[in-house]
N, C-alpha and C. Protein backbone atom coordinates (compact mmCIF):
# COMPACT_ATOMS: atom_id res chain seq x y z
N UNK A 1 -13.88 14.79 -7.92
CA UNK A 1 -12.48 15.07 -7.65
C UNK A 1 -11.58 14.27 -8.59
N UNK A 2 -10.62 14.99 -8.92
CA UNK A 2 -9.19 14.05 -9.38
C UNK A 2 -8.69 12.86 -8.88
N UNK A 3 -8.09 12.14 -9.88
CA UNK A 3 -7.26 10.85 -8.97
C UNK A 3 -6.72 11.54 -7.91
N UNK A 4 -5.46 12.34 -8.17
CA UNK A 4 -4.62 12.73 -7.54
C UNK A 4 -5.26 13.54 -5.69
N UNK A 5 -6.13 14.04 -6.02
CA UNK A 5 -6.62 15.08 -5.19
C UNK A 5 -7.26 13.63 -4.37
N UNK A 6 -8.18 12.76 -4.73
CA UNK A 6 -8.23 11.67 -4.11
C UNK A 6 -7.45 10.61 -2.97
N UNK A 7 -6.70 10.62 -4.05
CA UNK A 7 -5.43 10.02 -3.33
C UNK A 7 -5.10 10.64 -1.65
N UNK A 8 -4.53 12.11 -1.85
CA UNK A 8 -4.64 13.22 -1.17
C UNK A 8 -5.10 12.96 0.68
N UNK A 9 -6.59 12.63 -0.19
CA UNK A 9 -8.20 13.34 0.78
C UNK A 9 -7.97 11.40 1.11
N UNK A 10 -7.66 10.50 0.72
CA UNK A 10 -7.55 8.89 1.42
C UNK A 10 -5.96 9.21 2.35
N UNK A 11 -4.82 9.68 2.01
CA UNK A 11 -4.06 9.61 2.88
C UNK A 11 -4.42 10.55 4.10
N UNK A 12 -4.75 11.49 3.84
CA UNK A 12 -5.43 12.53 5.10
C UNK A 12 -6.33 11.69 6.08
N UNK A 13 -7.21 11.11 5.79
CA UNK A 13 -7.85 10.04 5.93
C UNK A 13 -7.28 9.43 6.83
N UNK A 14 -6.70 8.69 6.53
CA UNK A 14 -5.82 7.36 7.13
C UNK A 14 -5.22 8.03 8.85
N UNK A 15 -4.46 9.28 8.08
CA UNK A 15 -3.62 10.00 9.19
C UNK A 15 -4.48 10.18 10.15
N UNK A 16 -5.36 10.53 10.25
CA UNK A 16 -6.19 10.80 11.19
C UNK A 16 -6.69 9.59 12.11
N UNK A 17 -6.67 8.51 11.98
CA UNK A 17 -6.76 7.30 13.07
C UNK A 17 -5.05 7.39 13.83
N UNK A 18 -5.74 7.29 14.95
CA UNK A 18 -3.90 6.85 15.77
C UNK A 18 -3.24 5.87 15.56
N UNK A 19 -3.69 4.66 14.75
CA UNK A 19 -3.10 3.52 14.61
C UNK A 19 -2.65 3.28 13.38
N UNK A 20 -2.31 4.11 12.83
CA UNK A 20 -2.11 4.41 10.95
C UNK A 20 -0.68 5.33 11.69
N UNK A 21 0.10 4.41 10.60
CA UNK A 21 1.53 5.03 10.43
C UNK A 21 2.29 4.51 8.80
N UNK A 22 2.47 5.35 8.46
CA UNK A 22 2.91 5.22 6.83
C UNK A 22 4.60 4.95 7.02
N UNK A 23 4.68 3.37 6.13
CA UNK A 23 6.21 3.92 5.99
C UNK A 23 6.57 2.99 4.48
N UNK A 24 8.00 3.07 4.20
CA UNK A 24 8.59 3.06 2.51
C UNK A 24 9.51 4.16 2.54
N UNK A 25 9.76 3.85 1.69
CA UNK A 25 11.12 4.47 0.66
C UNK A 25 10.30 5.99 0.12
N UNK A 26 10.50 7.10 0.73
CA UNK A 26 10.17 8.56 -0.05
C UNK A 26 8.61 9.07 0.12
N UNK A 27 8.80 8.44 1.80
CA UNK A 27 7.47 8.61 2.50
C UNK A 27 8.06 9.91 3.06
N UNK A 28 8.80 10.48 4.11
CA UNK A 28 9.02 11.58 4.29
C UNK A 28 9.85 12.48 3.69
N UNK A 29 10.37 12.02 2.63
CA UNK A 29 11.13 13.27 1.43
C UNK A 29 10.63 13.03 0.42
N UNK A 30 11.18 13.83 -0.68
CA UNK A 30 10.32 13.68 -1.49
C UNK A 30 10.74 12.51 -2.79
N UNK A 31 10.71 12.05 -3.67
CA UNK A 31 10.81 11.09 -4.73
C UNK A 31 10.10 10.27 -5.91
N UNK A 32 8.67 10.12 -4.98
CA UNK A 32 8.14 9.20 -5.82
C UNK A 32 7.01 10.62 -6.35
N UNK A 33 5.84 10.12 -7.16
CA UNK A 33 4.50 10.61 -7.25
C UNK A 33 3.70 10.31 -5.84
N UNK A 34 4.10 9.17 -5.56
CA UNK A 34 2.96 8.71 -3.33
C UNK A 34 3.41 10.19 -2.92
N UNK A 35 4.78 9.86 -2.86
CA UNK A 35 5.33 11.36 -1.83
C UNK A 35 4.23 12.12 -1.74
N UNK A 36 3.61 12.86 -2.75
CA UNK A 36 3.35 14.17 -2.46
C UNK A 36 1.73 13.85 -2.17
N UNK A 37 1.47 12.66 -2.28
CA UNK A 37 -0.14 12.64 -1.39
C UNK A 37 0.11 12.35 -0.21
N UNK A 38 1.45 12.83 0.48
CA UNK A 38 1.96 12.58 2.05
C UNK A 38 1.83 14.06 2.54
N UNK A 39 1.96 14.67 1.75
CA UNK A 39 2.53 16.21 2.00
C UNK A 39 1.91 16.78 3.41
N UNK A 40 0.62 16.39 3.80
CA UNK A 40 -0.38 17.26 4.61
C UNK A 40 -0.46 16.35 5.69
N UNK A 41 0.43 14.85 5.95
CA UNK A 41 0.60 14.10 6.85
C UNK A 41 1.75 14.55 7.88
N UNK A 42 1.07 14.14 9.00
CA UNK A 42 2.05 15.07 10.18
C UNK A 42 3.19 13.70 9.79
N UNK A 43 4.50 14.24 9.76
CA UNK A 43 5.80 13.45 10.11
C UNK A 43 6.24 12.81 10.87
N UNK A 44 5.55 12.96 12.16
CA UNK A 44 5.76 12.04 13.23
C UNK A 44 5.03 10.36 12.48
N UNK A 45 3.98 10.35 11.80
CA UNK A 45 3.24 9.44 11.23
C UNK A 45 4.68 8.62 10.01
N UNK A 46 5.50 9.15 9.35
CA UNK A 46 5.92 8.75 8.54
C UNK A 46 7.18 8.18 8.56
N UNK A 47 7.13 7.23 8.54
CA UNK A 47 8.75 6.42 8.84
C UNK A 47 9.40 5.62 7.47
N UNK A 48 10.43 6.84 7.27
CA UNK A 48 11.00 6.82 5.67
C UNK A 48 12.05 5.85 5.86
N UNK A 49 11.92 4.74 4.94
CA UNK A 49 13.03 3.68 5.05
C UNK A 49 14.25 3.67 4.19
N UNK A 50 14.96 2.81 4.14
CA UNK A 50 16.09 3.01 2.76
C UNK A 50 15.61 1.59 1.96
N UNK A 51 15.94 1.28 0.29
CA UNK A 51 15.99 0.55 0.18
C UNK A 51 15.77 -1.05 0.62
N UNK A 52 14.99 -1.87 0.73
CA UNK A 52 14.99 -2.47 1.26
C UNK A 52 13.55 -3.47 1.62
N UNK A 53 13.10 -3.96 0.60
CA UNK A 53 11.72 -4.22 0.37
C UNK A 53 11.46 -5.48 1.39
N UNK A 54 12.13 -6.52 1.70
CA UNK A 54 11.70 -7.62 2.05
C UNK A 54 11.68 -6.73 3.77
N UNK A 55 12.67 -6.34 4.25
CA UNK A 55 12.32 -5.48 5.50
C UNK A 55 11.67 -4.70 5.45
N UNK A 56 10.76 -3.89 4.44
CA UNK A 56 9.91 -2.75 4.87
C UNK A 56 8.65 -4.15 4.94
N UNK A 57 8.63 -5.20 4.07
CA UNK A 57 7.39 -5.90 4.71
C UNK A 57 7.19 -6.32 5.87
N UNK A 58 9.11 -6.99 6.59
CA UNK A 58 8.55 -7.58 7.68
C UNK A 58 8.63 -6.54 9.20
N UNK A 59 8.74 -5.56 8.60
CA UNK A 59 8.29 -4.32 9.78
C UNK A 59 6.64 -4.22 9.42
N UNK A 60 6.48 -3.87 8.89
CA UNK A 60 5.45 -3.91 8.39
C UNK A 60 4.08 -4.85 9.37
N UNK A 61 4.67 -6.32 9.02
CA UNK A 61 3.94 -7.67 9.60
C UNK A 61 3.95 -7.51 11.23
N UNK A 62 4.99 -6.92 11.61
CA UNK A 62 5.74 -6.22 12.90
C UNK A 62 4.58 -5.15 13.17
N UNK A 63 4.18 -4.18 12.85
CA UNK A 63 3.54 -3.23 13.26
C UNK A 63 2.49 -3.96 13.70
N UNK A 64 1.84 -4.56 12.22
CA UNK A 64 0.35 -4.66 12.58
C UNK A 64 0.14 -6.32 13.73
N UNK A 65 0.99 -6.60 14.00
CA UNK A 65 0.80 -7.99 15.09
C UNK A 65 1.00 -6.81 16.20
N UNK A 66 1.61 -6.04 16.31
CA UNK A 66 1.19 -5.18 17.92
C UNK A 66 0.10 -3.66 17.60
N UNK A 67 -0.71 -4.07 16.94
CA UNK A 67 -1.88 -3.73 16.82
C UNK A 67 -2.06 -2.49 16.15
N UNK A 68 -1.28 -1.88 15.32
CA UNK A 68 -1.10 -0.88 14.43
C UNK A 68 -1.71 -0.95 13.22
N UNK A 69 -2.05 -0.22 12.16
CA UNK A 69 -2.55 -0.27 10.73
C UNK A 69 -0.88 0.28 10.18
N UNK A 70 -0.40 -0.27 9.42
CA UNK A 70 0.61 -0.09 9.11
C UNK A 70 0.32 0.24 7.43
N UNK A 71 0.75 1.51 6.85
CA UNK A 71 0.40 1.65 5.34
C UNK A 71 1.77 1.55 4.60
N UNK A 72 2.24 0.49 4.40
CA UNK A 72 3.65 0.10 3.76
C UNK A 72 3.15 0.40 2.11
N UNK A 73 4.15 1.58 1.42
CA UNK A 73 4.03 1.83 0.06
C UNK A 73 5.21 1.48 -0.42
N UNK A 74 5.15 0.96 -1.39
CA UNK A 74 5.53 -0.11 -2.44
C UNK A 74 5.49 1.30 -3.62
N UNK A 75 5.53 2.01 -4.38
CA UNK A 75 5.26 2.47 -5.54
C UNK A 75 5.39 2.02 -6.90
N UNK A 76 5.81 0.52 -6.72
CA UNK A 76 5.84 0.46 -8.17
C UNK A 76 5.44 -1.57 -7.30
N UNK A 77 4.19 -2.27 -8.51
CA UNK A 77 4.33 -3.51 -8.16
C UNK A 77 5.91 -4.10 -8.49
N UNK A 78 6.61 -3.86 -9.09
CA UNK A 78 8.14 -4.66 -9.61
C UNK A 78 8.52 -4.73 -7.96
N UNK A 79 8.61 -3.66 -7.74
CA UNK A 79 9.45 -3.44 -6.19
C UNK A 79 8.46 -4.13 -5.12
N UNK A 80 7.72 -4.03 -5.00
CA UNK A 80 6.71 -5.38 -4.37
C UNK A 80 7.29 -6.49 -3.67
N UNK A 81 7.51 -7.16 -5.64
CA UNK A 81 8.01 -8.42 -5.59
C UNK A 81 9.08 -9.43 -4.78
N UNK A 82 9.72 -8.61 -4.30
CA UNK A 82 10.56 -8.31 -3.56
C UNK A 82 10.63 -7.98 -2.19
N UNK A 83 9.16 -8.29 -2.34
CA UNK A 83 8.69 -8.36 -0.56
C UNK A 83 7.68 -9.75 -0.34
N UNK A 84 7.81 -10.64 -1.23
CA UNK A 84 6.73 -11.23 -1.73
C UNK A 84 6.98 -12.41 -0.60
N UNK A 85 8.28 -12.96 -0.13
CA UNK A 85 8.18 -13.89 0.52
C UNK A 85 7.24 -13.16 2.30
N UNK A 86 7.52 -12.03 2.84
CA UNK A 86 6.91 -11.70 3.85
C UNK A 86 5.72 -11.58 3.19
N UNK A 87 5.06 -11.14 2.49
CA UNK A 87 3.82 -10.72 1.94
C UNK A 87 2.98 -11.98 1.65
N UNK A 88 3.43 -13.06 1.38
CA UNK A 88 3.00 -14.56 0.98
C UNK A 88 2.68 -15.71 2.30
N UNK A 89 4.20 -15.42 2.46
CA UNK A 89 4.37 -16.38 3.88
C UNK A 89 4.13 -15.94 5.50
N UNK A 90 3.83 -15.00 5.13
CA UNK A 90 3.24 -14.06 6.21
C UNK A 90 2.48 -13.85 6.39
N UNK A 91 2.14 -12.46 6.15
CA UNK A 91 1.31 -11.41 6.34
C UNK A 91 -0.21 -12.30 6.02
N UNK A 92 -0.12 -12.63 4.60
CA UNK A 92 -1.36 -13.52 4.48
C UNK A 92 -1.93 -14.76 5.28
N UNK A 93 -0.71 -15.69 5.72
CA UNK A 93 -1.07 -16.38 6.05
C UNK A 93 -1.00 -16.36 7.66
N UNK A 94 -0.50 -15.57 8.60
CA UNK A 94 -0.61 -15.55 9.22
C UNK A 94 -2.29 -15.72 10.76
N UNK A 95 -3.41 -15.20 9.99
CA UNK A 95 -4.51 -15.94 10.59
C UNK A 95 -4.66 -17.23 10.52
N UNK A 96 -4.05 -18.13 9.23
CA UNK A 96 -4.50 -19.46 9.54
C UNK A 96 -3.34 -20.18 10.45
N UNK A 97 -1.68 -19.82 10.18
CA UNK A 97 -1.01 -20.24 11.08
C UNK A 97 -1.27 -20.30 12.69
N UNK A 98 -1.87 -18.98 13.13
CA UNK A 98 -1.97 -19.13 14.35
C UNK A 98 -3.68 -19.49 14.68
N UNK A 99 -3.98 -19.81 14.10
CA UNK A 99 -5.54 -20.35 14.34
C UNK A 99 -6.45 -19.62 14.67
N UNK A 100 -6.42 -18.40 14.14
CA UNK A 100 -7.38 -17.18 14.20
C UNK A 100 -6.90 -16.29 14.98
N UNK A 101 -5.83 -16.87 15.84
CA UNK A 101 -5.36 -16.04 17.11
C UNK A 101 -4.39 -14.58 16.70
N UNK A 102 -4.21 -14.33 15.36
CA UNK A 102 -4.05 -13.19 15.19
C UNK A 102 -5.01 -12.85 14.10
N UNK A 103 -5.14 -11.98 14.04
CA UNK A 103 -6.34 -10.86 13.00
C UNK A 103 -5.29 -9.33 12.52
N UNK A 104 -3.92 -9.81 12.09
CA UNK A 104 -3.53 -8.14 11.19
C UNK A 104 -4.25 -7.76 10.54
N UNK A 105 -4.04 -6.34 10.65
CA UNK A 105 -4.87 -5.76 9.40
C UNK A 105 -3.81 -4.68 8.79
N UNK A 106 -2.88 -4.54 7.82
CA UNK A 106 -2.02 -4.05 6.98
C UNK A 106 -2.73 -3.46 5.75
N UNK A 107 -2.32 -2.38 5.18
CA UNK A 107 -2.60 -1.54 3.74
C UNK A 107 -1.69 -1.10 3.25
N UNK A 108 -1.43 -1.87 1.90
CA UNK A 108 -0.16 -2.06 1.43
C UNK A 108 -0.75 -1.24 0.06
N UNK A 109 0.26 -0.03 -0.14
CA UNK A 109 0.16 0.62 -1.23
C UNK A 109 1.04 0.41 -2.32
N UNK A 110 0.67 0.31 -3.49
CA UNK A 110 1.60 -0.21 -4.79
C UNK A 110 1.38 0.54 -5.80
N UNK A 111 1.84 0.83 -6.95
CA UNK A 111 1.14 1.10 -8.25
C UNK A 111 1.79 0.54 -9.45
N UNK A 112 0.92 0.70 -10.58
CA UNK A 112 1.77 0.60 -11.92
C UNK A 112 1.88 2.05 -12.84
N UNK A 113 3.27 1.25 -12.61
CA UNK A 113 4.21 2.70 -13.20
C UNK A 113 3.44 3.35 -14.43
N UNK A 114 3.93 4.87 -14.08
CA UNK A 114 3.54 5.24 -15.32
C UNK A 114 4.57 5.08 -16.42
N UNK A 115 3.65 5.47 -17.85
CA UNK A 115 4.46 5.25 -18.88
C UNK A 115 4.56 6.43 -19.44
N UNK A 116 3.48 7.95 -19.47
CA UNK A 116 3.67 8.73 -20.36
C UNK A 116 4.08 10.17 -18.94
N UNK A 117 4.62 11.10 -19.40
CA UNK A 117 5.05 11.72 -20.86
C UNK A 117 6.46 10.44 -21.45
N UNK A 118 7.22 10.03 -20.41
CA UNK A 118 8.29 9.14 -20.51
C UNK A 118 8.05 7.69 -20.09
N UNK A 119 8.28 6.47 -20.99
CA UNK A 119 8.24 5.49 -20.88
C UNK A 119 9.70 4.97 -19.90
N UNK A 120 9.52 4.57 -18.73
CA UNK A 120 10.93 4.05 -17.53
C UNK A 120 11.04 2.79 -17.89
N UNK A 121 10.46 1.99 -19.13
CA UNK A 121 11.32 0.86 -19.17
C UNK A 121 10.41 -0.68 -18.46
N UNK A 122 10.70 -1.51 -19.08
CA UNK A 122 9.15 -2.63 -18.22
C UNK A 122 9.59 -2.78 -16.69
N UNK A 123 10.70 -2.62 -16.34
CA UNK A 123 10.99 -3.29 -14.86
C UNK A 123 10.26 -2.39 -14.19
N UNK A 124 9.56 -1.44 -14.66
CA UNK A 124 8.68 -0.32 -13.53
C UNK A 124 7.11 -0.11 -14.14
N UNK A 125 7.20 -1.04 -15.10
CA UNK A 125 5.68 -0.51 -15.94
C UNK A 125 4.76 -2.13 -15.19
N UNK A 126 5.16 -3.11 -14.54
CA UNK A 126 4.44 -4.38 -14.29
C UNK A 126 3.28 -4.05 -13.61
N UNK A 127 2.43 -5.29 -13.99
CA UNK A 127 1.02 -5.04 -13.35
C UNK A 127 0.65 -6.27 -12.92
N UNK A 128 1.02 -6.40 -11.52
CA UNK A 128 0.71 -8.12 -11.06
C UNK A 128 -0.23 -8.69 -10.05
N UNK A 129 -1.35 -7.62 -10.66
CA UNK A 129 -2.58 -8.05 -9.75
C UNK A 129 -3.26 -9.36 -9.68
N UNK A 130 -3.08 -9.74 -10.82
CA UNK A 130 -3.87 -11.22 -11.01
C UNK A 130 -3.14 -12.31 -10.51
N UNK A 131 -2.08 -12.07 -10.38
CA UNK A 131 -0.67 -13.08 -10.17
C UNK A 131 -0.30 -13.57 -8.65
N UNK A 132 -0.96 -12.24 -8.03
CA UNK A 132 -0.51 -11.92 -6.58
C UNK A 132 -1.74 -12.67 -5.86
N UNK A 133 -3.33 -12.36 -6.52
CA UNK A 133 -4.28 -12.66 -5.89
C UNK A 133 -4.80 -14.13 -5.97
N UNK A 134 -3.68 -14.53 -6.96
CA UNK A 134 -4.15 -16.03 -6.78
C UNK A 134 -3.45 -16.71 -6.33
N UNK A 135 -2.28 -16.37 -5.26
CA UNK A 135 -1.52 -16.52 -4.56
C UNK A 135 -1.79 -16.41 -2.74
N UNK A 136 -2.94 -14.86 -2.49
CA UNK A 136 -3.28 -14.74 -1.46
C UNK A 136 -4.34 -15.53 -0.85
N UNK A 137 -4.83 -16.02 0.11
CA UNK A 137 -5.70 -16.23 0.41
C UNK A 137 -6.54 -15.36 1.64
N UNK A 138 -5.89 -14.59 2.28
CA UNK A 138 -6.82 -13.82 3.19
C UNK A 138 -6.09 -12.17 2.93
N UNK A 139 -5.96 -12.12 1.71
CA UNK A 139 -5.35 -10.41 1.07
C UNK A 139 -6.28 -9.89 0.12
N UNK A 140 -6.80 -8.76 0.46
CA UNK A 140 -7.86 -8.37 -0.63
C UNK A 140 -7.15 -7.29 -1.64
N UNK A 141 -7.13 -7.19 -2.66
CA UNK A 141 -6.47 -6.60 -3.89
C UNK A 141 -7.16 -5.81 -4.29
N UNK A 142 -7.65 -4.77 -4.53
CA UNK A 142 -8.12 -3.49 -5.17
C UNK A 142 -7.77 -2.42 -6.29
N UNK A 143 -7.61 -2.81 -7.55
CA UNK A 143 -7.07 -2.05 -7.86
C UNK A 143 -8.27 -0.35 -8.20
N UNK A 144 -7.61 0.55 -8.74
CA UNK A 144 -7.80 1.53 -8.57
C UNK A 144 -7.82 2.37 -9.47
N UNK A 145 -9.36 2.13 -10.44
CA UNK A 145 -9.43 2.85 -12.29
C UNK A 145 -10.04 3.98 -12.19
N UNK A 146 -11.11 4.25 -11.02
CA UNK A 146 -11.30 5.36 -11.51
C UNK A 146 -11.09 6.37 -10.24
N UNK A 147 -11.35 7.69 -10.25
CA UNK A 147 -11.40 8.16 -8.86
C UNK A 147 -12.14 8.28 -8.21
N UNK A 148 -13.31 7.87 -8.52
CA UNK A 148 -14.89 7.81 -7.27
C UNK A 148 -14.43 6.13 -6.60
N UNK A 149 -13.31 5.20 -6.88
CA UNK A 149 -13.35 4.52 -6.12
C UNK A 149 -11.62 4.28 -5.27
N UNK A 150 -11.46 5.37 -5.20
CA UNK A 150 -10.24 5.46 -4.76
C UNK A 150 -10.71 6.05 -2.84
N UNK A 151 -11.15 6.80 -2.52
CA UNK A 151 -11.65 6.94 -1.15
C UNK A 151 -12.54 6.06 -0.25
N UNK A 152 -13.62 5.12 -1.34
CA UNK A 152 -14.26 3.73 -0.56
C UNK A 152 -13.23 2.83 -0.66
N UNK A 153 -12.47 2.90 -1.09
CA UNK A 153 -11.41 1.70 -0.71
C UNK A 153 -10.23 1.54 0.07
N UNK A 154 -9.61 3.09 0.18
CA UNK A 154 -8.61 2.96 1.06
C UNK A 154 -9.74 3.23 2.68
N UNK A 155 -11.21 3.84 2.95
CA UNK A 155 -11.78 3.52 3.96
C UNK A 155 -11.98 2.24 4.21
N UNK A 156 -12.60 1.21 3.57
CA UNK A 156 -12.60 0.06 3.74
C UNK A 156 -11.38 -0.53 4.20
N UNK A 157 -10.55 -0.39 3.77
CA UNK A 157 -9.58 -1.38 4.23
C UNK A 157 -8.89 -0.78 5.39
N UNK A 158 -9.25 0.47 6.24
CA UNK A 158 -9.17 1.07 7.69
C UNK A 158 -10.04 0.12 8.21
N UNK A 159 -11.47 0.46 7.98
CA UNK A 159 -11.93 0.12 8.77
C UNK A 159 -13.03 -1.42 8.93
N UNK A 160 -12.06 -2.40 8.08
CA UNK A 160 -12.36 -3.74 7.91
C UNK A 160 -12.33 -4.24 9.23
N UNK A 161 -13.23 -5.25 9.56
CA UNK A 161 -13.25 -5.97 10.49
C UNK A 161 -12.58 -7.67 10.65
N UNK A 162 -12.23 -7.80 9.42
CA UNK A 162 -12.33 -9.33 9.39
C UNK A 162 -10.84 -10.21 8.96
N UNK A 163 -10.40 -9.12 9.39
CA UNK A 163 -8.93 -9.52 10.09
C UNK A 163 -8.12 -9.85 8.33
N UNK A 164 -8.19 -9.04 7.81
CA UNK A 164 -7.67 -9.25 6.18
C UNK A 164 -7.29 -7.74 6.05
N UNK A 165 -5.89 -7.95 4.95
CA UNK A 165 -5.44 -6.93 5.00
C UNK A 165 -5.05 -6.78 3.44
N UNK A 166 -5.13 -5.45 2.79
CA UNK A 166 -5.47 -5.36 1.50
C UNK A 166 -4.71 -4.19 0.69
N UNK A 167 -4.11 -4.78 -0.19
CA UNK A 167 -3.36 -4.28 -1.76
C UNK A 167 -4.19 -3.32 -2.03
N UNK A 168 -3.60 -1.99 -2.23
CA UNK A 168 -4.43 -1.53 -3.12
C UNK A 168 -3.40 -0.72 -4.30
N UNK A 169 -3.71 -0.75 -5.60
CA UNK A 169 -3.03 -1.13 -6.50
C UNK A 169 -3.64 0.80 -7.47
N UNK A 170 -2.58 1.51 -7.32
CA UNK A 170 -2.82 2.77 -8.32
C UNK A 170 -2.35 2.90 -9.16
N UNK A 171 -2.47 3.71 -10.51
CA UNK A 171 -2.58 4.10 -11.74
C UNK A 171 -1.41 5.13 -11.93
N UNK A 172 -0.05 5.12 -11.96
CA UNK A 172 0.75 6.18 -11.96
C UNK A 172 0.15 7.16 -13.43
N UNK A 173 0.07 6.82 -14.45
CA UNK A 173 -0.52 7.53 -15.20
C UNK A 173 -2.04 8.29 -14.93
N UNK A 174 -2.63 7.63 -14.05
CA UNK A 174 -3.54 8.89 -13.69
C UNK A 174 -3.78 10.14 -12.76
N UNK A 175 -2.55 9.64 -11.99
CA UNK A 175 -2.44 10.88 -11.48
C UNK A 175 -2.77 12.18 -12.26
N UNK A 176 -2.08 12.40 -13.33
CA UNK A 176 -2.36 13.62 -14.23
C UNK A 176 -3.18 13.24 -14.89
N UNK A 177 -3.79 12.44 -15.29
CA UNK A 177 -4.96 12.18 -16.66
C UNK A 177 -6.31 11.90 -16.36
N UNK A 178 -6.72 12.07 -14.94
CA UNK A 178 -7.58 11.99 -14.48
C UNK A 178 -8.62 12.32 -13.18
């Protein structure tokens, strides 16, 4: 299969557990390239936000402490960044703050921008996987090169046990190129 068609067949995926609810910026309309691997997700699942990155994380941190899988998309790492203090001071660290006594489990979708047919400029082309992960300590990072590993990974990080919750990092240029 295609990246894209991948992508697809992992959000379908997801939808189908009751405790998976997708939300971000152009989760239920349309905007980004994510959008349209939403398309076949029932809407009740999708809670489209405005602007607003450091609150889509700490809803986010919010879901999954009352026991939800929460799939917060990010589409571009730049815009991330910008969630970085909930994503840092939180979300990650939250098992050791409370002494095991919480176990979130969050799937945080991101990508790096594409560049072709049109180059958008570096504030959307960043790639800050290495930057982020040596920052996390209980966040697993995934990024996402080819498409035979794009469906073991967004399953894995459903159905992880070990109370870690995980980046997974896509290829806006492959959508079409691969």
């Amino acid at each position: 299969m295609k990246y894209f068609e991948e992508l697809k067949k992992s959000m379908n995926y997801l939808a189908e557990d009751n405790r998976v609810v997708f939300l971000g910026q152009a989760v239920r309309v349309p905007g980004t390239a994510m959008s349209t691997t939403l398309k076949e997700v029932n809407n009740k699942k999708l809670i489209e936000l405005p602007v607003a990155e450091e609150m889509q994380m700490g809803i986010t941190n919010g879901l999954a402490l009352n026991g939800l899988i929460p799939v917060s998309i990010y589409p571009r790492w730049n815009f991330l960044l910008l969630a970085m203090n909930q994503l840092i001071n939180h979300l990650d660290k939250i098992k050791i703050m409370s002494n095991g006594g919480f176990k979130t489990k969050a799937i945080i979708r991101t990508g790096i921008g594409s560049q072709r047919p049109l180059h958008p400029q570096h504030q959307h082309i960043g790639d800050f996987t290495d930057s982020i992960r040596m920052m996390c300590t209980n966040i697993e990072i995934i990024r996402l090169e080819e498409p035979s590993e794009i469906f073991p990974a967004y399953k894995k990080a459903l159905n992880r046990e070990d109370g870690k919750s995980t980046i997974i990092v896509e290829y806006g240029d492959y959508y079409n190129e691969k």
